[in-house]
Protein backbone atom coordinates (compact mmCIF):
# COMPACT_ATOMS: atom_id res chain seq x y z
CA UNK A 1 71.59 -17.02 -39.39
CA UNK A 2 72.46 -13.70 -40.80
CA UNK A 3 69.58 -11.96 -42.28
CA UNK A 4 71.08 -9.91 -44.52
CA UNK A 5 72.28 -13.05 -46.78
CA UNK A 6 68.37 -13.68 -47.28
CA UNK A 7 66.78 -11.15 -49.42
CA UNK A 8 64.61 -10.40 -51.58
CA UNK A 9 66.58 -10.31 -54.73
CA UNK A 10 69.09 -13.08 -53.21
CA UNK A 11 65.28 -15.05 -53.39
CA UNK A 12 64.79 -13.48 -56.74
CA UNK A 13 68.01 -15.02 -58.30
CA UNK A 14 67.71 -18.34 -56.34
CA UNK A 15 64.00 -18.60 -57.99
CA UNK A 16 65.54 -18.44 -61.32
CA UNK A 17 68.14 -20.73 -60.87
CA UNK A 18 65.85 -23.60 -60.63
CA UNK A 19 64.10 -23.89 -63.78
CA UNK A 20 67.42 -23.22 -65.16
CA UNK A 21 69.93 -25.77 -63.42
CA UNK A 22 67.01 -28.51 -62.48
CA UNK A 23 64.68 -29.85 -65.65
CA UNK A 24 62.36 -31.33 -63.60
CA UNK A 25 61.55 -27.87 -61.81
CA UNK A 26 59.30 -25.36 -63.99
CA UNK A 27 58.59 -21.72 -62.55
CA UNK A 28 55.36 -22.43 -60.70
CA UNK A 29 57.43 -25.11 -58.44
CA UNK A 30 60.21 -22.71 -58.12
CA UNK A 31 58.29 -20.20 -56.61
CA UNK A 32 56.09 -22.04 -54.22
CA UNK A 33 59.23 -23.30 -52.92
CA UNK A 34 60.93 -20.52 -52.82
CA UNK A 35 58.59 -19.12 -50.93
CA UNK A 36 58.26 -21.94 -48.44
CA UNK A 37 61.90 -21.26 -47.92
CA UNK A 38 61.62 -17.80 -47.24
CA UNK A 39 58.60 -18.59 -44.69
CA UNK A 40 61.31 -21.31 -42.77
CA UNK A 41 63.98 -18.86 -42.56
CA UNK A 42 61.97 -16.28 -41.48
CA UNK A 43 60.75 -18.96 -38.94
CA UNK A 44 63.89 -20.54 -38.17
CA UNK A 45 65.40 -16.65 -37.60
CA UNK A 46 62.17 -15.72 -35.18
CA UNK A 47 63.21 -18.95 -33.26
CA UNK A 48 66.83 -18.11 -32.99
CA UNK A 49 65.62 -14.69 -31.89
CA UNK A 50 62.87 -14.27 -29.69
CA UNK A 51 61.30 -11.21 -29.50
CA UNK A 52 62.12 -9.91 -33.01
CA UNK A 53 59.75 -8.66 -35.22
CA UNK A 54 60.15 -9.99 -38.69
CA UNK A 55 58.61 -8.54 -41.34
CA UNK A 56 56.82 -11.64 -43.79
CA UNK A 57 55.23 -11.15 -47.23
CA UNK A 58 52.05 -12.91 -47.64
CA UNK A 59 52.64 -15.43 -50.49
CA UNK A 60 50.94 -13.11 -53.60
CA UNK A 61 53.32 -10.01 -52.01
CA UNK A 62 56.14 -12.21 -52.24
CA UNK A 63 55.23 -13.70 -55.48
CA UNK A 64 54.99 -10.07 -56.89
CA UNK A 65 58.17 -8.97 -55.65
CA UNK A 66 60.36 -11.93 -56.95
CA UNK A 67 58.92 -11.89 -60.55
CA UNK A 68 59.02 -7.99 -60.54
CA UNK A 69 62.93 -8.69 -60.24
CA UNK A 70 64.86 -8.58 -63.44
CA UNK A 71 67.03 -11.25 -61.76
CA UNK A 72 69.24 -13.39 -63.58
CA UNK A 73 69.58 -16.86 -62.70
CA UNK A 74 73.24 -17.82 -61.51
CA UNK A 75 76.23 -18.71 -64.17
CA UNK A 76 77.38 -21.77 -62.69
CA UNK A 77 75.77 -24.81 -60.79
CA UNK A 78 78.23 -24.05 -58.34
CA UNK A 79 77.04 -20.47 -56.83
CA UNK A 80 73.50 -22.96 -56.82
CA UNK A 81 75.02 -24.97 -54.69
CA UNK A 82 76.21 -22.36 -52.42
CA UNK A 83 73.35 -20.89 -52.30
CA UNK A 84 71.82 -24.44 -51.69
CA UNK A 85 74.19 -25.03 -48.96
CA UNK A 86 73.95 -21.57 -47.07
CA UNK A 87 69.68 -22.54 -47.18
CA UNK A 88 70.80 -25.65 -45.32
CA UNK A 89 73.03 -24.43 -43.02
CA UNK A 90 70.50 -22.02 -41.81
CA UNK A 91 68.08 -24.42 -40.84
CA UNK A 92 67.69 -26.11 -37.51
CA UNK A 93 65.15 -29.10 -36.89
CA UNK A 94 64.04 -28.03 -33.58
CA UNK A 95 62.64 -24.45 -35.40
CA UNK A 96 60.90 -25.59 -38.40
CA UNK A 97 57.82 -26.12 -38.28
CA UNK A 98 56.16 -29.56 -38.80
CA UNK A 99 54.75 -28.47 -42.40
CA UNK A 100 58.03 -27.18 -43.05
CA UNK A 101 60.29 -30.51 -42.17
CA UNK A 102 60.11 -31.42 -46.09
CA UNK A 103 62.14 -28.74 -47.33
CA UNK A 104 65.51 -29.85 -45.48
CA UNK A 105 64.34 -33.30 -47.65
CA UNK A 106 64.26 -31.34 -51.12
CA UNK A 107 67.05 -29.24 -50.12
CA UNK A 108 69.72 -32.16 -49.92
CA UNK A 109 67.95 -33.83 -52.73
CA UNK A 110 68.77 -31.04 -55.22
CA UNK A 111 72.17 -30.96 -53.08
CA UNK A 112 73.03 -34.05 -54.02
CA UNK A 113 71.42 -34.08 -57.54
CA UNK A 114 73.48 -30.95 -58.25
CA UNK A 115 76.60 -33.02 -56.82
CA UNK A 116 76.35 -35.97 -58.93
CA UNK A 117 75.63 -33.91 -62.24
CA UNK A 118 79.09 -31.96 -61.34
CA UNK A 119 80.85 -35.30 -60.71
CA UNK A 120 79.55 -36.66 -64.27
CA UNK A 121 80.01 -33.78 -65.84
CA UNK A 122 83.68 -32.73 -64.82
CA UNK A 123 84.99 -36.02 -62.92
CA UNK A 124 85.29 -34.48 -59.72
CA UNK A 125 83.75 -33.45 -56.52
CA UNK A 126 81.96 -30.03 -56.60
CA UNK A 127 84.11 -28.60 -53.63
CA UNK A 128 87.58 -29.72 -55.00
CA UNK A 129 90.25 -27.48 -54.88
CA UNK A 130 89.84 -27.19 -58.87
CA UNK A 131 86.81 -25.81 -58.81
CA UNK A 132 85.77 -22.15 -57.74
CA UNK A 133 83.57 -23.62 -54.87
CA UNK A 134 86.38 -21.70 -52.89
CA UNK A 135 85.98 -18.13 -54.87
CA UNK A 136 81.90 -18.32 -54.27
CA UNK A 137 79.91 -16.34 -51.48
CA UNK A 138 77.58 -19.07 -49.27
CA UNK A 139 74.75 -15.76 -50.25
CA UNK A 140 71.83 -16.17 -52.24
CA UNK A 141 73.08 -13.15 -53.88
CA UNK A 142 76.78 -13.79 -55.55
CA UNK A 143 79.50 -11.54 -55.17
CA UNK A 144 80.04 -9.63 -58.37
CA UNK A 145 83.72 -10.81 -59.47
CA UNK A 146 82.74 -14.27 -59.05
CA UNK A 147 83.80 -16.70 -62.06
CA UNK A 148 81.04 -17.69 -64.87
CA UNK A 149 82.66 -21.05 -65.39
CA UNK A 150 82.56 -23.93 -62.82
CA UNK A 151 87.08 -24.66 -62.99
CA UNK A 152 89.76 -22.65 -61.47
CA UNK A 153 91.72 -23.70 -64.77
CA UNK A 154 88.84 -22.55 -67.22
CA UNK A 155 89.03 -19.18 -64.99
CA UNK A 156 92.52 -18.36 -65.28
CA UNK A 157 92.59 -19.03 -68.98
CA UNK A 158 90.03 -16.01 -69.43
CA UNK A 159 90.90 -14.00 -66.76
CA UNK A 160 94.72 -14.06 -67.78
CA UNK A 161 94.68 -15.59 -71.47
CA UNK A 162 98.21 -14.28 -72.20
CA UNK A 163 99.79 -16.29 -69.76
């Protein structure tokens, strides 16, 4: 797990993109799990690495930091499910706690909520080569230059309209 792909403002933008991408989610869900994801990857890291000292916000701290954040949520459900999938990928069994077991549950939930919604919506899977599930960063955080629209095609059309 690389640490510097989980930060504060990565958690800031990732809290955003809930209420925004999932109805059923409204901000005071979206933070309480955001924050329970923060606590497992800070767990998950500390078990990967013993003998480092992670710094953890307490859960107001944390609370305080991510709505202090003039974060924007993401532009398309696919840097979500990046983000979802780098969350995933991060997480072992064997290091989570117990308490904690019930995220990897919700995670692949809105994975595959997020999937089917993409498939109904555009009549294909979320990682085909159409899509710019290729072009996005597996970061909380989005690289800059990524596109705002979910299809290669759409992309080219406004990046190069002329052509």
């Amino acid at each position: 797990m690389n640490k510097k792909k989980f930060t504060i403002p990565g958690y800031a933008q990732f809290y955003r993109s809930l209420p925004r991408f999932y109805q059923g989610i409204d901000d005071a869900y979206a933070l309480k799990f955001t924050y329970s994801l923060y606590l497992a990857a800070n767990s998950v890291y500390r078990h990967k690495n013993p003998g480092v000292i992670v710094m953890e916000y307490v859960e107001q701290d944390f609370y305080t930091l991510i709505l202090q954040r003039k974060a924007k949520p993401y532009r398309t459900e696919v840097q979500l499910y990046c983000a979802l999938e780098l969350l995933l990928k991060c997480f072992s069994c064997d290091a989570l706690k117990n308490s904690q077991v019930y995220l990897l549950a919700e995670l692949l939930e809105l994975m595959d909520d997020t999937e089917t919604r993409f498939y109904k919506a555009f009549d294909m899977e979320i990682d085909d080569i159409r899509t710019i599930y290729s072009l996005c960063a597996k970061s909380l955080v989005p690289h800059r230059d990524e596109p705002g629209v979910c299809l290669t095609k759409d992309w080219w059309n406004i990046a190069y309209p002329d052509t």
